[in-house]
C-alpha atoms as a PDB file:
ATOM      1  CA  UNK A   1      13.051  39.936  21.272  1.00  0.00           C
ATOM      2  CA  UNK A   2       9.526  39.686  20.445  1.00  0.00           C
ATOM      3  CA  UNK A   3      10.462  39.451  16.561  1.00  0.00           C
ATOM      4  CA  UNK A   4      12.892  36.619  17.300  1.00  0.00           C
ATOM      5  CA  UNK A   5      10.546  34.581  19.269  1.00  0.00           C
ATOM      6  CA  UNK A   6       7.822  34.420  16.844  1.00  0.00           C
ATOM      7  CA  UNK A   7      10.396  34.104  14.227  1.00  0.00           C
ATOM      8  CA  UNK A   8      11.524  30.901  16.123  1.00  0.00           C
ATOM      9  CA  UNK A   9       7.478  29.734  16.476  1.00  0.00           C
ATOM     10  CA  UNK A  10       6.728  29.954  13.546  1.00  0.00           C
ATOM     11  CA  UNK A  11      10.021  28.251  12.030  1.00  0.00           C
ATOM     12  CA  UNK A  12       9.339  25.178  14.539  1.00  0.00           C
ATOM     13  CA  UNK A  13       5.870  25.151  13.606  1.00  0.00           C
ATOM     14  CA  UNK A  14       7.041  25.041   9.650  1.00  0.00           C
ATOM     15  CA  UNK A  15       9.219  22.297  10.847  1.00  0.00           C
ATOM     16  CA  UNK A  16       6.409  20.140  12.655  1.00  0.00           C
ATOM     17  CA  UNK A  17       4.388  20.718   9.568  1.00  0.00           C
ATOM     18  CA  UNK A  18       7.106  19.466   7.507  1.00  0.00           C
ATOM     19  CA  UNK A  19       7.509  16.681   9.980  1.00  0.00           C
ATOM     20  CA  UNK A  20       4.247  15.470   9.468  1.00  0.00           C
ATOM     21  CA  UNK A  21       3.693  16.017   5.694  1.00  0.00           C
ATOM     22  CA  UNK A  22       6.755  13.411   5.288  1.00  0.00           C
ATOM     23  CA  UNK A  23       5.085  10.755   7.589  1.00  0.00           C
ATOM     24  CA  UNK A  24       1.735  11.054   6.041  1.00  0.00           C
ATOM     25  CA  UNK A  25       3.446  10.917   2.860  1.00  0.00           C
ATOM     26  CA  UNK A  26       5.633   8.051   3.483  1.00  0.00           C
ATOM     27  CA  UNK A  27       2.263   5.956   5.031  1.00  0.00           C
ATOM     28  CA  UNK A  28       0.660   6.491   2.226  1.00  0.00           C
ATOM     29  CA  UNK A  29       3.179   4.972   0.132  1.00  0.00           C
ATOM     30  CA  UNK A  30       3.434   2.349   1.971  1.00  0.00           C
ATOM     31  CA  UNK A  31      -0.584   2.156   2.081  1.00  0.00           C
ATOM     32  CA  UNK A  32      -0.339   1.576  -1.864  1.00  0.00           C
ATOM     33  CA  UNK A  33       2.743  -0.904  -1.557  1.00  0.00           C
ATOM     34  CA  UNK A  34       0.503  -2.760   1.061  1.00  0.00           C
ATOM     35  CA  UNK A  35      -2.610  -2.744  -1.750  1.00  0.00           C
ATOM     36  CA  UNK A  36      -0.335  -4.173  -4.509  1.00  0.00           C
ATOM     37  CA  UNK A  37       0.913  -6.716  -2.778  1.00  0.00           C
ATOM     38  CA  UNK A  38      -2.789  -7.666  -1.833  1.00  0.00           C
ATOM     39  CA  UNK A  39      -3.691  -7.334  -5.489  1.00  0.00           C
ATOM     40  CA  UNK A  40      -1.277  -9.367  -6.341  1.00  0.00           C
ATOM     41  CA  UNK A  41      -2.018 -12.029  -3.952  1.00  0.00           C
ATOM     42  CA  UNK A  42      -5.841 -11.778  -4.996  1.00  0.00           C
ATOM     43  CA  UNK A  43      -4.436 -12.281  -8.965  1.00  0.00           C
ATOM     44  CA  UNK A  44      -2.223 -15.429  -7.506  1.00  0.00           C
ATOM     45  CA  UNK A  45      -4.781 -16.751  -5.705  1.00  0.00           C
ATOM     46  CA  UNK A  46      -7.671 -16.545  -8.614  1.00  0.00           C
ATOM     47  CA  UNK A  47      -5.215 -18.132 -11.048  1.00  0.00           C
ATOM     48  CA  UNK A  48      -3.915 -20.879  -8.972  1.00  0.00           C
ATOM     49  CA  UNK A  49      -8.455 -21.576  -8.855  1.00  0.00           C
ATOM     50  CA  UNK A  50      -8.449 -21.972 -12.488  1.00  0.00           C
ATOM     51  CA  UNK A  51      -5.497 -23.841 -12.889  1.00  0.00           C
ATOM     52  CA  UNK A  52      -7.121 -26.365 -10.421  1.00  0.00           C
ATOM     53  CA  UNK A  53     -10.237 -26.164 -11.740  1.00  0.00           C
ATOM     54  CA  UNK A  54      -9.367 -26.471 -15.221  1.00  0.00           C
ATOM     55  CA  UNK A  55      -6.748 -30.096 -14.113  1.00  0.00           C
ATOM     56  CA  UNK A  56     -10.144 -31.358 -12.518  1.00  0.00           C
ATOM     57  CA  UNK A  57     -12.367 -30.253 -16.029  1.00  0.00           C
ATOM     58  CA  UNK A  58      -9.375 -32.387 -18.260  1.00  0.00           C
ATOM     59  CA  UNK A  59      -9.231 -35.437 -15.902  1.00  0.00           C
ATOM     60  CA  UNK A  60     -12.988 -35.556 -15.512  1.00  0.00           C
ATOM     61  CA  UNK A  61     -13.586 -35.593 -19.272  1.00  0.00           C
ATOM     62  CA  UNK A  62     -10.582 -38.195 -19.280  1.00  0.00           C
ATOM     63  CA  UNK A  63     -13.283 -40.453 -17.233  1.00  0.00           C
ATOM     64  CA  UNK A  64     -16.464 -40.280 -19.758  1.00  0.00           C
END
């Protein structure tokens, strides 16, 4: 029985590593969706600032 046993250890033990090669896998996918959307934000945000800042250049130089 002592073939079976570590048969059965070492199956489990293939499993748990399997277990844990998915979750790390699937955080770090998620860890890059996270990022994009962050980028993306960033690239929003940085746009939406020279937008504004270019309305304010036009209707100052509408003053002078």
């Amino acid at each position: 029985m002592g073939l079976i046993d570590d048969a059965k250890d070492a199956a489990e033990a293939t499993g748990k590593k399997v277990g844990e090669f998915v979750d790390d896998t699937k955080e770090r996918v998620s860890d890059k969706v996270d990022e994009a959307k962050a980028d993306a934000d960033v690239t929003r945000a940085e746009r939406e600032r020279d937008a504004t800042k270019a309305k304010n250049e036009y209707k100052e130089s509408l003053r002078d």
